[in-house]
Protein backbone atom coordinates (compact mmCIF):
# COMPACT_ATOMS: atom_id res chain seq x y z
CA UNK A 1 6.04 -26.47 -0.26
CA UNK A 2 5.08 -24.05 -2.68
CA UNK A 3 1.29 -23.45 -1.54
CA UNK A 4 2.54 -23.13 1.89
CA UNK A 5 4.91 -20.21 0.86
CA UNK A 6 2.41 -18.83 -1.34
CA UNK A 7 0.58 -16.91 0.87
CA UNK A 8 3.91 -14.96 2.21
CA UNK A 9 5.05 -13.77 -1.20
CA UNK A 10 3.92 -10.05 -2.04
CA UNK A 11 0.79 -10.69 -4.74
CA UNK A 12 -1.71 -7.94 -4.02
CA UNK A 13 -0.83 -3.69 -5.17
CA UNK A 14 -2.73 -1.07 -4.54
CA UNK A 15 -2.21 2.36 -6.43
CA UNK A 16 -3.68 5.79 -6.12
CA UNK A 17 -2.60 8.72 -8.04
CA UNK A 18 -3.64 12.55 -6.73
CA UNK A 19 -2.15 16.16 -7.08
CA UNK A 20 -0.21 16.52 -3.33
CA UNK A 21 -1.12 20.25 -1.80
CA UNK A 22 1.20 22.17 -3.86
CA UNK A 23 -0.60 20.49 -7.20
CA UNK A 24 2.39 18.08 -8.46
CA UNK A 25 1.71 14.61 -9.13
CA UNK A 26 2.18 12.03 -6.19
CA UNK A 27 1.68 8.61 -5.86
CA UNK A 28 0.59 6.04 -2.47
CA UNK A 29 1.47 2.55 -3.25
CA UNK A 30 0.45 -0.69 -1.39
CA UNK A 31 2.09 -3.73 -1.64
CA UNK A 32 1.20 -6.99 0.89
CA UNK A 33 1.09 -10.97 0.91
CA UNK A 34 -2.06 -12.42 1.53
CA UNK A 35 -2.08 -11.97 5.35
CA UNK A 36 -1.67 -8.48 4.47
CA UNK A 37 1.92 -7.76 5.64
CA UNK A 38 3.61 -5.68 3.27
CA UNK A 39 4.12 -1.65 3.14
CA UNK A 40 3.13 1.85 1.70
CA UNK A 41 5.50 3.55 -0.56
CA UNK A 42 4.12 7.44 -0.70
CA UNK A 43 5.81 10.08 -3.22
CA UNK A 44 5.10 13.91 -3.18
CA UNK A 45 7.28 17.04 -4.21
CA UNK A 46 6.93 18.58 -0.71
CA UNK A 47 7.26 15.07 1.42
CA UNK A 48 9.92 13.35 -0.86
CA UNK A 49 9.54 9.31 -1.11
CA UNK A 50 8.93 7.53 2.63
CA UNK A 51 7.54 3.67 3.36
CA UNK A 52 5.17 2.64 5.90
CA UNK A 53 5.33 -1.02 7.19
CA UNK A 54 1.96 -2.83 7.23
CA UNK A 55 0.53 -5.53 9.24
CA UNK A 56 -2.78 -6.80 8.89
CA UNK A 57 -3.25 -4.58 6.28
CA UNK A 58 -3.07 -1.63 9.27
CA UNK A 59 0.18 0.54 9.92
CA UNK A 60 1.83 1.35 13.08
CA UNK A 61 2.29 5.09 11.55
CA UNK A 62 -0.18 7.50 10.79
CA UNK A 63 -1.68 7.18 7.08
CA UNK A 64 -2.86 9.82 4.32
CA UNK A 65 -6.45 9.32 3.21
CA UNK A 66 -4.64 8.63 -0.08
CA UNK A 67 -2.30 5.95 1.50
CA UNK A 68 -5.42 4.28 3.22
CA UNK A 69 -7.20 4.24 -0.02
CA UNK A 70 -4.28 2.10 -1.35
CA UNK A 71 -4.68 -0.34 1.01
CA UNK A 72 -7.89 -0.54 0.72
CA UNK A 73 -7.57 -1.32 -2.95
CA UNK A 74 -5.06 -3.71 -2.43
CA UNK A 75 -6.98 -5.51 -0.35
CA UNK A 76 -10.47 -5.71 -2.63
CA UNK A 77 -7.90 -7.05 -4.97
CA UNK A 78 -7.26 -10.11 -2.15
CA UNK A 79 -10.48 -10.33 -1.42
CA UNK A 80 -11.90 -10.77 -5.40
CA UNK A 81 -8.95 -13.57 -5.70
């Protein structure tokens, strides 16, 4: 029971730190399970805090470079495990 759950829990992050267009710190943050279902979690000063639901490790919603790169490192992360 627990390998078959295993692959639904949320295991692989993804984090990218920049400067947002106004120069304050900001933050894009993957999470996903193995199948790559998860979300985004983006801070800035100008855009407050706002999630993106992910499927496949793709989003239904436009994403930032930054937010992309997240992914993207979340899912080497998968990949090396």
């Amino acid at each position: 029971h627990m390998q078959a759950t295993l692959g639904r829990t949320l295991q692989y992050v993804g984090l990218m730190r920049y400067a947002d267009g106004s120069g304050a710190q900001a933050f894009s943050l993957a999470i996903s399970n193995a199948r790559g279902d998860g979300f985004v979690l983006s801070s800035s000063v100008r855009g407050g805090l706002s999630a993106k639901p992910l499927g496949r490790w793709a989003s239904n919603q436009p994403l930032s470079m930054e937010e992309q790169s997240a992914i993207e490192q979340a899912r080497g992360v998968q990949e090396k495990a």
